[in-house]
Protein backbone atom coordinates (compact mmCIF):
# COMPACT_ATOMS: atom_id res chain seq x y z
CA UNK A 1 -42.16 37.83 137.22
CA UNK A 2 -42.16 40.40 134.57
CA UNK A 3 -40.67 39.40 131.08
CA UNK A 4 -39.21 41.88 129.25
CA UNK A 5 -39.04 42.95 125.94
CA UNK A 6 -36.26 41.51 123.46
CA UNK A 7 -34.97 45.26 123.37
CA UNK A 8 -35.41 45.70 126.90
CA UNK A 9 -33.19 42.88 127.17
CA UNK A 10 -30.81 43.29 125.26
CA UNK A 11 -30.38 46.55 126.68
CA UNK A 12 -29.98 45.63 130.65
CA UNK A 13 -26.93 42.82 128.90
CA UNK A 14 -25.18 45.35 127.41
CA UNK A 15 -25.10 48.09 130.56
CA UNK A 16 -24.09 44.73 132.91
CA UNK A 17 -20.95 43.89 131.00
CA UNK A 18 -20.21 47.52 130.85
CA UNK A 19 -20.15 47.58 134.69
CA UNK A 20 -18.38 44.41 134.44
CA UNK A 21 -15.81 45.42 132.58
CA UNK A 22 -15.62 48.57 134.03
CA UNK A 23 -14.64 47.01 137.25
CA UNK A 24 -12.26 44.87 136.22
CA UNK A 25 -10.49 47.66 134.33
CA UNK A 26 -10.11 49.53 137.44
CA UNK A 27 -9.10 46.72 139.44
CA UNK A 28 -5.91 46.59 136.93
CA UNK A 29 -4.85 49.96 137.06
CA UNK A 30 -0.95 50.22 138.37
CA UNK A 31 0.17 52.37 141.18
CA UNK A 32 -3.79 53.14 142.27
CA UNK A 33 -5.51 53.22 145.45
CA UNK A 34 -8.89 52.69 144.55
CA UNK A 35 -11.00 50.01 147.23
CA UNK A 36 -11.87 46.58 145.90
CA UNK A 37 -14.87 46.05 143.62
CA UNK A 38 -17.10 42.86 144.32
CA UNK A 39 -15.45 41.97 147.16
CA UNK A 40 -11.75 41.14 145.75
CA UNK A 41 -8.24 42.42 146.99
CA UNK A 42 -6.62 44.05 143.40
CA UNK A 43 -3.57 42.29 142.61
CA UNK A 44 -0.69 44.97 141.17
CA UNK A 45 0.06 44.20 137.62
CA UNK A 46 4.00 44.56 136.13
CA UNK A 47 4.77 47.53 134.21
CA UNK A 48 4.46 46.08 130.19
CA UNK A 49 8.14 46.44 129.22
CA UNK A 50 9.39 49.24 126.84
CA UNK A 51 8.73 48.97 123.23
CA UNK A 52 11.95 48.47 121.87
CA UNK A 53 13.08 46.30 124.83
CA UNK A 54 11.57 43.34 122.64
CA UNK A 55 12.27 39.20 123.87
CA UNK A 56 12.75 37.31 120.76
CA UNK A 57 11.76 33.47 121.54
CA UNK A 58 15.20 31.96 121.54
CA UNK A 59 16.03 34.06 124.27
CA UNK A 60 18.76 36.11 122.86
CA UNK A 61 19.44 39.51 123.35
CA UNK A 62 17.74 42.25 121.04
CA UNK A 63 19.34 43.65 117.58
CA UNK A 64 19.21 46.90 117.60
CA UNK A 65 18.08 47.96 114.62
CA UNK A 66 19.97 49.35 112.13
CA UNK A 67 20.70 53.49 111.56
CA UNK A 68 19.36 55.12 108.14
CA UNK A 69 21.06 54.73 105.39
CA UNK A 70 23.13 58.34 105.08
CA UNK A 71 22.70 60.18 102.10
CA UNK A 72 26.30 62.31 102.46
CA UNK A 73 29.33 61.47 100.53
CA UNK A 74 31.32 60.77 103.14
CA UNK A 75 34.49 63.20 103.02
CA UNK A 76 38.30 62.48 103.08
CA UNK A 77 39.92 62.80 106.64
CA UNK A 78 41.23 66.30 106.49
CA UNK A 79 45.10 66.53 107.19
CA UNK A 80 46.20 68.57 109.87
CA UNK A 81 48.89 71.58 109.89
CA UNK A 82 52.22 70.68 111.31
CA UNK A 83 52.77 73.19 114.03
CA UNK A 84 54.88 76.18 112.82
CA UNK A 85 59.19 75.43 113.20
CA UNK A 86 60.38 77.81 114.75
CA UNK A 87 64.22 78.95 113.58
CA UNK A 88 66.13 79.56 116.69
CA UNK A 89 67.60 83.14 117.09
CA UNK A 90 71.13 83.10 117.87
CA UNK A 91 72.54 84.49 121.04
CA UNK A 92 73.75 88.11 120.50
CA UNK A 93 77.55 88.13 120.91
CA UNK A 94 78.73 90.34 123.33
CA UNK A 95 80.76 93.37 122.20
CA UNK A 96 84.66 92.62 123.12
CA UNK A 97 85.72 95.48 125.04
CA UNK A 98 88.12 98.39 123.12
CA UNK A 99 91.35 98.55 125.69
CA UNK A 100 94.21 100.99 123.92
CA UNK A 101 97.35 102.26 125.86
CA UNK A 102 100.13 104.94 125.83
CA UNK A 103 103.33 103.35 126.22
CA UNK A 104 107.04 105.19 125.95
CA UNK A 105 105.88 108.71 125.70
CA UNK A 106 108.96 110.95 125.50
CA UNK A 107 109.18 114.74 124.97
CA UNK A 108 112.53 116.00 122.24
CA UNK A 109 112.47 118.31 120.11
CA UNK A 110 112.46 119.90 116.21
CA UNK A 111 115.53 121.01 114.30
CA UNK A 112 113.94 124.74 114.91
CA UNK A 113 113.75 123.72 118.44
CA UNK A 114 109.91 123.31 119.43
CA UNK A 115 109.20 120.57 121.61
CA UNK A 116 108.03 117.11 120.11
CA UNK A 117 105.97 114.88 121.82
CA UNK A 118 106.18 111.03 120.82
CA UNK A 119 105.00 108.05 121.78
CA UNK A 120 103.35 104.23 121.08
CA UNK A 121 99.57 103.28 121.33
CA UNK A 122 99.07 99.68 121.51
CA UNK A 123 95.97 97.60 121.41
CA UNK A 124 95.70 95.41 124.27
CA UNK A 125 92.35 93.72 123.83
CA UNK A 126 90.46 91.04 121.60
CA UNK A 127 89.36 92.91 118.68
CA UNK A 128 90.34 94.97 115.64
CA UNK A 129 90.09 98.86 116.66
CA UNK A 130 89.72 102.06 114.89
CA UNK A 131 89.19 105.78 115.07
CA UNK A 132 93.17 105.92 116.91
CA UNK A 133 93.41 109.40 119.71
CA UNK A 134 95.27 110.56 122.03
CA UNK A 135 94.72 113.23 124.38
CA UNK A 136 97.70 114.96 125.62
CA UNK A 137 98.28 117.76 128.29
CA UNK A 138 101.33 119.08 128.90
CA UNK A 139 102.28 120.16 132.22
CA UNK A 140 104.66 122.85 133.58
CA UNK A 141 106.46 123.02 136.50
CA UNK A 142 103.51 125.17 138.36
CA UNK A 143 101.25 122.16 138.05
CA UNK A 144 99.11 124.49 134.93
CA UNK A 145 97.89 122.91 131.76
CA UNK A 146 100.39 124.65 128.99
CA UNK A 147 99.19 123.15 125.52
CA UNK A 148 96.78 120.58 124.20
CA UNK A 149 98.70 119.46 120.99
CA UNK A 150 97.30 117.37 118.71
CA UNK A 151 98.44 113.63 118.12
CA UNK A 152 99.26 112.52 114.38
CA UNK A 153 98.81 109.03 114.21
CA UNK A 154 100.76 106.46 111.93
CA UNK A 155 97.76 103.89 111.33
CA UNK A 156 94.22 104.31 111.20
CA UNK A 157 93.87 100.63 112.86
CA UNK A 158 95.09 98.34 115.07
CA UNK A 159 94.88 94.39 115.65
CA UNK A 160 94.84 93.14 118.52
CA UNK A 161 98.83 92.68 120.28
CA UNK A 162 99.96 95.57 117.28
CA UNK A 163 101.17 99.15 118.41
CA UNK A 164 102.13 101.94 116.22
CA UNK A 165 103.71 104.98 117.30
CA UNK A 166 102.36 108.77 117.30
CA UNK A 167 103.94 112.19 117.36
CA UNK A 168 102.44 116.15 118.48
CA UNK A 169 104.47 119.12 117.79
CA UNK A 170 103.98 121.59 120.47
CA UNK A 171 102.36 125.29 118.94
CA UNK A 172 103.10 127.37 121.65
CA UNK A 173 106.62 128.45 122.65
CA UNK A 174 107.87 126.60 125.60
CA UNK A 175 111.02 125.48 126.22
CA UNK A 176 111.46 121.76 126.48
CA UNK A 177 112.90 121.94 130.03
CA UNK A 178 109.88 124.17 131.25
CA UNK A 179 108.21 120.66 130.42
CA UNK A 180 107.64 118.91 134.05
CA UNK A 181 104.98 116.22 132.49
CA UNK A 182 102.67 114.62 129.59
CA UNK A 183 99.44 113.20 130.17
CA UNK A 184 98.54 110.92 127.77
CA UNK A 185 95.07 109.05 127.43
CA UNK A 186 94.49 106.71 124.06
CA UNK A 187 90.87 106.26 122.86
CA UNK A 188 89.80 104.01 120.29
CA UNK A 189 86.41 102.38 118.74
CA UNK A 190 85.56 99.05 117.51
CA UNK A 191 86.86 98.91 113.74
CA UNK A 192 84.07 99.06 111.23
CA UNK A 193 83.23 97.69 108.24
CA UNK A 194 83.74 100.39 105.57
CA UNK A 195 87.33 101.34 107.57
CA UNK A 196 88.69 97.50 106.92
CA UNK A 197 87.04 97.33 103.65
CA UNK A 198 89.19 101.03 102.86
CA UNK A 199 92.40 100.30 104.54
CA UNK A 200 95.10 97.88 102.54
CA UNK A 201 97.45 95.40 104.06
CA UNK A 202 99.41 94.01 100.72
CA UNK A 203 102.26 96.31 101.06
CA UNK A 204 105.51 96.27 102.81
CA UNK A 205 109.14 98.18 103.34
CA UNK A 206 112.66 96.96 101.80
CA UNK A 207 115.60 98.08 100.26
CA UNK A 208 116.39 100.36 103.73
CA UNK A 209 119.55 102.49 103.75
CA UNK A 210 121.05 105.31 106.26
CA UNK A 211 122.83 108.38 105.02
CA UNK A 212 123.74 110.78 107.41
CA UNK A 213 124.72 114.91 107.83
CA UNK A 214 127.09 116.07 110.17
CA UNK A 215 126.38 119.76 110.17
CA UNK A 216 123.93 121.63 112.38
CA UNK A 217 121.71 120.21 113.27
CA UNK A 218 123.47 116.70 112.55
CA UNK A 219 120.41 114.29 110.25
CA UNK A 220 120.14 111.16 109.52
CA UNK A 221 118.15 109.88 106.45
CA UNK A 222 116.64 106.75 105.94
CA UNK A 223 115.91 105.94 102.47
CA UNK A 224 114.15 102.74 101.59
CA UNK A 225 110.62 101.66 99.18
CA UNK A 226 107.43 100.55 99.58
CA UNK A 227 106.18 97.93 97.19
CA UNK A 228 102.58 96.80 96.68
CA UNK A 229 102.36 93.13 97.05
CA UNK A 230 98.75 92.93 96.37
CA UNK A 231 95.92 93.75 93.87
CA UNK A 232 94.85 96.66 94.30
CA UNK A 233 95.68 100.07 94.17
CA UNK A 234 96.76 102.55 96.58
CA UNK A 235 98.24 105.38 98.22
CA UNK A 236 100.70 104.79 100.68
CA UNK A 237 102.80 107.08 103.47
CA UNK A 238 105.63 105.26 105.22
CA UNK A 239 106.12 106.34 109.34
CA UNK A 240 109.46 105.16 110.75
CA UNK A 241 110.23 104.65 115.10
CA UNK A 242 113.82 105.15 115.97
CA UNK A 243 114.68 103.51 119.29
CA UNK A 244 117.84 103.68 121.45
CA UNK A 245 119.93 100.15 123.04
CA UNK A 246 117.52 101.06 125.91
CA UNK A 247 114.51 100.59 123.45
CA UNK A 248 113.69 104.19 124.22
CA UNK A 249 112.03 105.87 121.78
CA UNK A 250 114.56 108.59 120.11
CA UNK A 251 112.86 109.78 116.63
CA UNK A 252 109.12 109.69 115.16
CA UNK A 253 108.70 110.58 111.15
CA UNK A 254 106.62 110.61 108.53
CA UNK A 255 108.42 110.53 104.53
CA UNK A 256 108.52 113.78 103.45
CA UNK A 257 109.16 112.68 99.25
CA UNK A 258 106.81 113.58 96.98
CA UNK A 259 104.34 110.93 96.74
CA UNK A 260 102.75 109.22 93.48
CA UNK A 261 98.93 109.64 93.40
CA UNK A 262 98.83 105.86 93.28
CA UNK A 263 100.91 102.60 93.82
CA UNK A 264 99.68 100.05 91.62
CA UNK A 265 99.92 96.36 91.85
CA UNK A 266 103.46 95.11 91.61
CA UNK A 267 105.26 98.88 92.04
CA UNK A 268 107.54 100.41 94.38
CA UNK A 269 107.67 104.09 95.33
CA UNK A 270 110.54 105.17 97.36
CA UNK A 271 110.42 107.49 100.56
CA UNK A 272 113.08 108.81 102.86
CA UNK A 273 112.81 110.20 106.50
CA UNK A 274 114.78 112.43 107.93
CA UNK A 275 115.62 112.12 111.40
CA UNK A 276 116.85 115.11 113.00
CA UNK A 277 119.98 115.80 116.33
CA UNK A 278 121.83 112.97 115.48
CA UNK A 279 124.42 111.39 112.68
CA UNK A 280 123.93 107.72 113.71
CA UNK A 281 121.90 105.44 112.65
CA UNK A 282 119.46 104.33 115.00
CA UNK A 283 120.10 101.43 116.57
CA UNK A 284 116.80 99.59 116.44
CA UNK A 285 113.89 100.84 113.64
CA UNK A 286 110.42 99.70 113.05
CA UNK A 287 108.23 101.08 109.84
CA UNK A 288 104.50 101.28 109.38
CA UNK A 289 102.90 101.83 106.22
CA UNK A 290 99.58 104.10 106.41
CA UNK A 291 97.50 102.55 103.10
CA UNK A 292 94.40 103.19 101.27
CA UNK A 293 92.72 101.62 98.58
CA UNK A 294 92.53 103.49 95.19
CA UNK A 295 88.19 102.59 93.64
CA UNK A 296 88.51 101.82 89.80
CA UNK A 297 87.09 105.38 89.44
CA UNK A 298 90.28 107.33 91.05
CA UNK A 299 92.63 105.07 89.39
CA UNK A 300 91.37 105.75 85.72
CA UNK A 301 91.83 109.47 86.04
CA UNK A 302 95.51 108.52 86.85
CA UNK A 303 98.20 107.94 84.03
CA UNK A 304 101.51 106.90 84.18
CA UNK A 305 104.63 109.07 82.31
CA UNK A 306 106.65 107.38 80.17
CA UNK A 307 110.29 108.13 81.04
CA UNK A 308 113.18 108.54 78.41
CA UNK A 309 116.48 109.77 77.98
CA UNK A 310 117.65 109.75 82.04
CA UNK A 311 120.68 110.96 82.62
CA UNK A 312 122.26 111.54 85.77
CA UNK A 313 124.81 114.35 86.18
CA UNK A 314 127.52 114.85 88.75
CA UNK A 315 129.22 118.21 89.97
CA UNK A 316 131.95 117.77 92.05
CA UNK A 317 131.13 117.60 95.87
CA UNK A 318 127.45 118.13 95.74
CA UNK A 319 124.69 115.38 94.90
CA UNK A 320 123.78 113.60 91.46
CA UNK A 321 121.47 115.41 89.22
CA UNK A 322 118.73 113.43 87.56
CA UNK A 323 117.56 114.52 83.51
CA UNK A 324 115.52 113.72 81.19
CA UNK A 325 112.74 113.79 79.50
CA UNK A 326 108.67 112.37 79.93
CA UNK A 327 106.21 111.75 77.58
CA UNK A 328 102.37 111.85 77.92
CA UNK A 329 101.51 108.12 76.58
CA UNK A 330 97.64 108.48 77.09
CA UNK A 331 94.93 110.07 75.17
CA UNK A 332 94.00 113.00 77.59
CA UNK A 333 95.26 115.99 78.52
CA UNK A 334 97.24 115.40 82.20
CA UNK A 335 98.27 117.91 85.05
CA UNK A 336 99.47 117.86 88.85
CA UNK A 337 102.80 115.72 88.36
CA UNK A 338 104.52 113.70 90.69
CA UNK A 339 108.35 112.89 90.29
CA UNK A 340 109.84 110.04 92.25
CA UNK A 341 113.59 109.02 91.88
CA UNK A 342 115.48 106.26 94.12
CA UNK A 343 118.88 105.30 93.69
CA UNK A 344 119.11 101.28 94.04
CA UNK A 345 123.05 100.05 95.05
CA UNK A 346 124.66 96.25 94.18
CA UNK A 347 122.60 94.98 97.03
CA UNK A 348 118.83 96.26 96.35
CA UNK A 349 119.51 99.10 98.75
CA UNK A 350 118.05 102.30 98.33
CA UNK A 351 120.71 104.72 98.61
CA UNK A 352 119.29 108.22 97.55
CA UNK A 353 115.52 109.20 96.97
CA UNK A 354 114.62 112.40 95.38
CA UNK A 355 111.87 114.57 93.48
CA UNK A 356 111.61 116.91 90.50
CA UNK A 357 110.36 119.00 88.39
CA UNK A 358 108.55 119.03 85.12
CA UNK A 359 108.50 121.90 82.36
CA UNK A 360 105.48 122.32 81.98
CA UNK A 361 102.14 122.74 83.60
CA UNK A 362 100.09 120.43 81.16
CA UNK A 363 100.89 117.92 78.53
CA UNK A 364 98.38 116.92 75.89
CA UNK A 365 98.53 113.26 74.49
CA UNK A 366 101.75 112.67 73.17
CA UNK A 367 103.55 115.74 74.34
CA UNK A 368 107.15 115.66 75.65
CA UNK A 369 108.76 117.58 77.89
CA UNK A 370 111.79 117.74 80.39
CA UNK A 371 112.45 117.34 84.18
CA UNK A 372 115.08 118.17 86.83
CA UNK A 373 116.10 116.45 90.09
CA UNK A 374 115.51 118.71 93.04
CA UNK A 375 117.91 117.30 96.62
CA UNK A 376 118.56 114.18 97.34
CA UNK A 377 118.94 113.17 100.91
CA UNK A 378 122.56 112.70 102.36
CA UNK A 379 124.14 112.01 98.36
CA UNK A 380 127.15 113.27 97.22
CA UNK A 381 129.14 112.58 94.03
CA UNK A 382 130.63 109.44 95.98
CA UNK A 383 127.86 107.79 96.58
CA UNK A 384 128.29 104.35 95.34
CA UNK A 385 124.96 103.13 92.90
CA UNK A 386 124.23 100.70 90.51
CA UNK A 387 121.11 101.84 89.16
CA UNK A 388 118.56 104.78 89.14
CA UNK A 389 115.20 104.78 88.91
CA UNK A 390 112.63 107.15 87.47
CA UNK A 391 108.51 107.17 87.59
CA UNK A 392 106.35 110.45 87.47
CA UNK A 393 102.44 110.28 87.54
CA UNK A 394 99.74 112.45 86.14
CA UNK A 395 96.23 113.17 86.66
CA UNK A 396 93.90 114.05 83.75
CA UNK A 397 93.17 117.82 83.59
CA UNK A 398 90.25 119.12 84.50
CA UNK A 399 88.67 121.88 82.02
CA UNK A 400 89.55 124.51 84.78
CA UNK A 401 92.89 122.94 84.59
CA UNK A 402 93.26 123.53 80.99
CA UNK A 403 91.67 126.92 80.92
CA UNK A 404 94.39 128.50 83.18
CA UNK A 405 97.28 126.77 81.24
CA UNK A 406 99.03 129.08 79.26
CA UNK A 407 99.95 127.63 75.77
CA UNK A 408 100.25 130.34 73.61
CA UNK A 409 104.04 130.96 74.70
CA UNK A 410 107.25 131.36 72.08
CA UNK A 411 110.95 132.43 72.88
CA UNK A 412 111.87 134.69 70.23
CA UNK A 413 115.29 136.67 69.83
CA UNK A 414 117.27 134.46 71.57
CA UNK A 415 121.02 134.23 71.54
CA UNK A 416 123.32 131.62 72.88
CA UNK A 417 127.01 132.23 73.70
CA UNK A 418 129.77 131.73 76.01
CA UNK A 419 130.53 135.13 78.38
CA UNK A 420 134.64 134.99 77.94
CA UNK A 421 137.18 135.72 80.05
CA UNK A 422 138.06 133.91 82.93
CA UNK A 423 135.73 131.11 84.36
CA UNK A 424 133.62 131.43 81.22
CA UNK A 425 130.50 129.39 80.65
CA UNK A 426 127.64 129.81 78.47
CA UNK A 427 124.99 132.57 78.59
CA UNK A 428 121.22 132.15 76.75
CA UNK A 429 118.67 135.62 76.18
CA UNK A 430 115.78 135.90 74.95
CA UNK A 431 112.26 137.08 74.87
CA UNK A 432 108.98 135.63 76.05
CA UNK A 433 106.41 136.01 73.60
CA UNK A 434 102.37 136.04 75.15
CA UNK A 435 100.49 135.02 71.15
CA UNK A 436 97.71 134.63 73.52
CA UNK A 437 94.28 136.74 74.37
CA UNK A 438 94.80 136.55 77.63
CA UNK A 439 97.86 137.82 80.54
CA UNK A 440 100.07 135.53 82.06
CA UNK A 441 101.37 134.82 85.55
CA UNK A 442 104.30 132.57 86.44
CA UNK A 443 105.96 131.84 83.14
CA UNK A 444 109.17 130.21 83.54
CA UNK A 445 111.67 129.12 80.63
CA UNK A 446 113.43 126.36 80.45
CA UNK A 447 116.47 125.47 78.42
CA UNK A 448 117.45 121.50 77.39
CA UNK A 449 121.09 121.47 75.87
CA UNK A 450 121.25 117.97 74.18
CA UNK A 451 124.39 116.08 72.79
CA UNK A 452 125.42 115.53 69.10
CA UNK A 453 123.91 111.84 69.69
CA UNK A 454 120.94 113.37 70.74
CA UNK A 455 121.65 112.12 74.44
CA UNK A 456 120.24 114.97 77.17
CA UNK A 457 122.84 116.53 79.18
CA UNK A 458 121.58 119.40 81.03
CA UNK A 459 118.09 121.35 82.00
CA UNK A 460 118.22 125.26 83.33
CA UNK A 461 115.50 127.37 83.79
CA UNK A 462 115.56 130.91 83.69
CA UNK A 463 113.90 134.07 85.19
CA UNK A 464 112.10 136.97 84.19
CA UNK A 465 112.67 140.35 85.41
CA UNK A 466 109.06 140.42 85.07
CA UNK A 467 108.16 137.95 87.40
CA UNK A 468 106.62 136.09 84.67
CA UNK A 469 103.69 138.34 84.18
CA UNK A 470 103.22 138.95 80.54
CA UNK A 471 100.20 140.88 79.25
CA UNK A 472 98.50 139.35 75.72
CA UNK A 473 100.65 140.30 72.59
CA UNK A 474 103.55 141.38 75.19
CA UNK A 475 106.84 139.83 75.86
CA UNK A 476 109.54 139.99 78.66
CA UNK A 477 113.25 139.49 78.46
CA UNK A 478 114.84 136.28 80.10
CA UNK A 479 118.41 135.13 81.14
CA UNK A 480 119.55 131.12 81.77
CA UNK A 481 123.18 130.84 82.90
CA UNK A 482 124.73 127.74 81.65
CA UNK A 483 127.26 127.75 84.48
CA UNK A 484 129.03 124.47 83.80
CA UNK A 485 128.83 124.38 79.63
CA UNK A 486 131.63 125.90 78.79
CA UNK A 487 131.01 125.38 74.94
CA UNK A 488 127.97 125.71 72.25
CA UNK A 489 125.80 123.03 72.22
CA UNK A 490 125.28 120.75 69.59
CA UNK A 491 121.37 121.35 70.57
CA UNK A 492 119.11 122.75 72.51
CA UNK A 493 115.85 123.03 72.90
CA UNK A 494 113.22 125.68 74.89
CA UNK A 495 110.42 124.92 77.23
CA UNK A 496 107.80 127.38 78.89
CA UNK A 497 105.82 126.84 81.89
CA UNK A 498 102.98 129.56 82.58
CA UNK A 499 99.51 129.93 84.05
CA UNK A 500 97.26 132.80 83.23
């Protein structure tokens, strides 16, 4: 037998444990199919487990290890929104409905003898209404449409349950008998804002009195005042329903006095209505006052006359005449007067109401000047009264206002003395001077004849032949009968009227 070399041996060691351990490495591998080396069956070998599944040797379960360390500020748990409230809408109210009728619609007539339709409207539903019509038709006797009149309403609004009452004077001629029907249809709107906001409610009648006529056509009057009760003021018309014992309606009117620009808090104005085709006094009555509030704007352009030296005058037979005198108190100039006289008997009643008449066209601050009743309704000199009272309102002028005042007026020439003879009374002539640049129209004299105590007994006017037309640096004659002075008076004083 061959021996071999150190290096040869060493050599054929080293390749037999490689094939040694060659096989053995592929006997171990998992999930193979390789045959058996040398001879052996190979065994499966477990699966080594995962690397972090690691057995500790007291058998408990592993730790799993810990997370890094984190290097963010950890932030404050941000609050969340509420959800959004929502504000809950209310219902919309449903609009009440507007329900207006026509009730006791009767067909009379004027004192000239056109046919007058009258009537009630009356609110019947739930709400406040405004913006009062009615339609009418009349009807003949052939079935045809004859005239449309128009409807003149008392109030401007109505609450609900309240009526007020309505009148149309036929235009076209037809007799009252040709008349075979009305048709009548009331219309209304929900009351707004602004028209309750305008209208006023603090006012009310009293001091109601009937004189009466029984010439043709027989009239009765009814006299009475409205006073303001509240804070404002306004301008006021009074309407007035006559009814018969039947409840029938008889008479519809509006006051036809001269009304004052204004009723302020705390005043009366008076008004009388004349009801026409009868002498009785109705039997049943019902007033409505037609208001409006006065802004602070109106009301300053308004001033108040201060009244002096009243006297009332009676002639046998016919009614009282009211004189005297009013005084511009403000520090304006003031035109467009109103005159208002009542006479108040023992019991508050208002037993005559009447107008009158200023002379003059303008009065500048502190001016004076005289007035005149004009008729009072259903007076005579028996009329029993306790007291009389006077007002008269102004507005301030306007500069067109001044312009075509006339002020450059002077009687010259005159002569005052009685006529003689039988019946005598005193006479007054004169001229009319015009001082002024430019002509006049209208100028009117007037004459105040004043007692030795200065008291105011009488006021005339007098007429131009000229129809008070006088041309600059002219002048025109004038006459003023005195019919019942039947002596000189201890003084008198003139006053001139004119526009140019």
């Amino acid at each position: 037998m061959r021996r071999c070399s150190r290096t040869q041996c060493r050599g054929r060691a080293f390749t037999l444990l490689f094939v040694l351990l060659m096989a053995a490495g592929c006997g171990g591998a998992t999930g193979t199919t390789g045959g058996a080396v040398g001879g052996v069956t190979p065994t499966a070998t477990a699966a080594p487990p995962p690397a972090t599944a690691l057995v500790t040797a007291t058998g408990l379960p592993p730790t799993a290890p810990a997370p890094p360390a984190s290097t963010n500020t950890p932030l404050a748990p941000t609050a969340t929104a509420p959800p959004p409230t929502r504000t809950p809408v209310p219902p919309t109210a449903t609009p009440l409905p507007v329900l207006v009728e026509t009730r006791n619609i009767v067909t009379t007539k004027s004192s000239s003898g056109q046919p007058v339709i009258i009537g009630e409207i009356a609110n019947v539903g739930q709400g406040e209404v405004g913006e009062l019509k009615v339609i009418l038709a009349v009807i003949d006797g052939a079935g045809k449409t004859v005239a449309v009149p128009i409807a003149v309403i008392a109030v401007e609004s109505l609450a609900p349950g309240e009526k007020t009452v309505w009148q149309a004077t036929v235009a076209e001629k037809i007799d009252v008998g040709a008349i075979k029907e009305v048709q009548a249809q009331a219309q209304a709107t929900r009351a707004s804002v602004s028209l309750r906001d305008r209208l006023y409610k603090e006012v009310k009648v009293e001091g109601v009195s009937f004189s009466s006529r029984a010439g043709q056509p027989p009239t009765v009057w009814a006299n009475g005042r409205v006073l303001n009760t509240g804070t404002a003021s306004a301008t006021v018309g009074v309407w007035m329903a006559a009814y018969g014992a039947d409840s029938k309606l008889t008479h519809v009117a509006a006051d036809n006095a001269t009304r004052l620009a204004q009723l302020a808090p705390g005043k009366e104005q008076p008004f009388v209505i004349e009801l026409s085709g009868s002498s009785d006094a109705p039997v049943k009555y019902e007033f409505w006052v037609r208001a409006s509030k006065r802004d602070a704007a109106f009301s300053a352009t308004i001033v108040d006359l201060q009244a002096q030296k009243v006297q009332v005058v009676r002639s046998s037979g016919a009614a009282p005449l009211v004189v005297g005198e009013f005084v511009n108190p403000g520090n304006a100039d003031v035109a467009g007067f109103n005159v208002a006289i009542a006479f108040i008997d023992e019991g508050g009643k208002t037993v005559g109401v009447g107008s009158g008449s200023l002379a003059a066209n303008l009065l500048t601050p502190g001016e004076r000047t005289v007035f005149k009743s004009s008729f009072f309704s259903g007076m005579t000199d028996k009329t029993a009264y306790k007291d009389v009272r006077v007002q008269a309102q102004a507005m301030v002028a306007s500069d067109a206002t001044k312009w075509t005042s006339a002020r450059d007026l002077r009687v010259e020439g005159e002569s005052i003395a009685p006529t003689g003879g039988v019946g005598s009374y005193v006479r007054v002539n004169g001229q009319v001077a015009n001082k002024g640049t430019q002509p006049t129209q209208s100028a009117v004299v007037y004459i105040a004849i004043y007692g030795a105590d200065g008291a105011l007994l009488m006021v005339e006017q007098g007429f131009s032949p000229a129809g008070g037309q006088i041309p600059a640096g002219g002048s025109v004659p004038f006459t003023i009968n005195l019919i019942t002075l039947k002596e000189l008076p201890a003084k008198y004083e003139f006053f001139i009227s004119a526009t140019r």
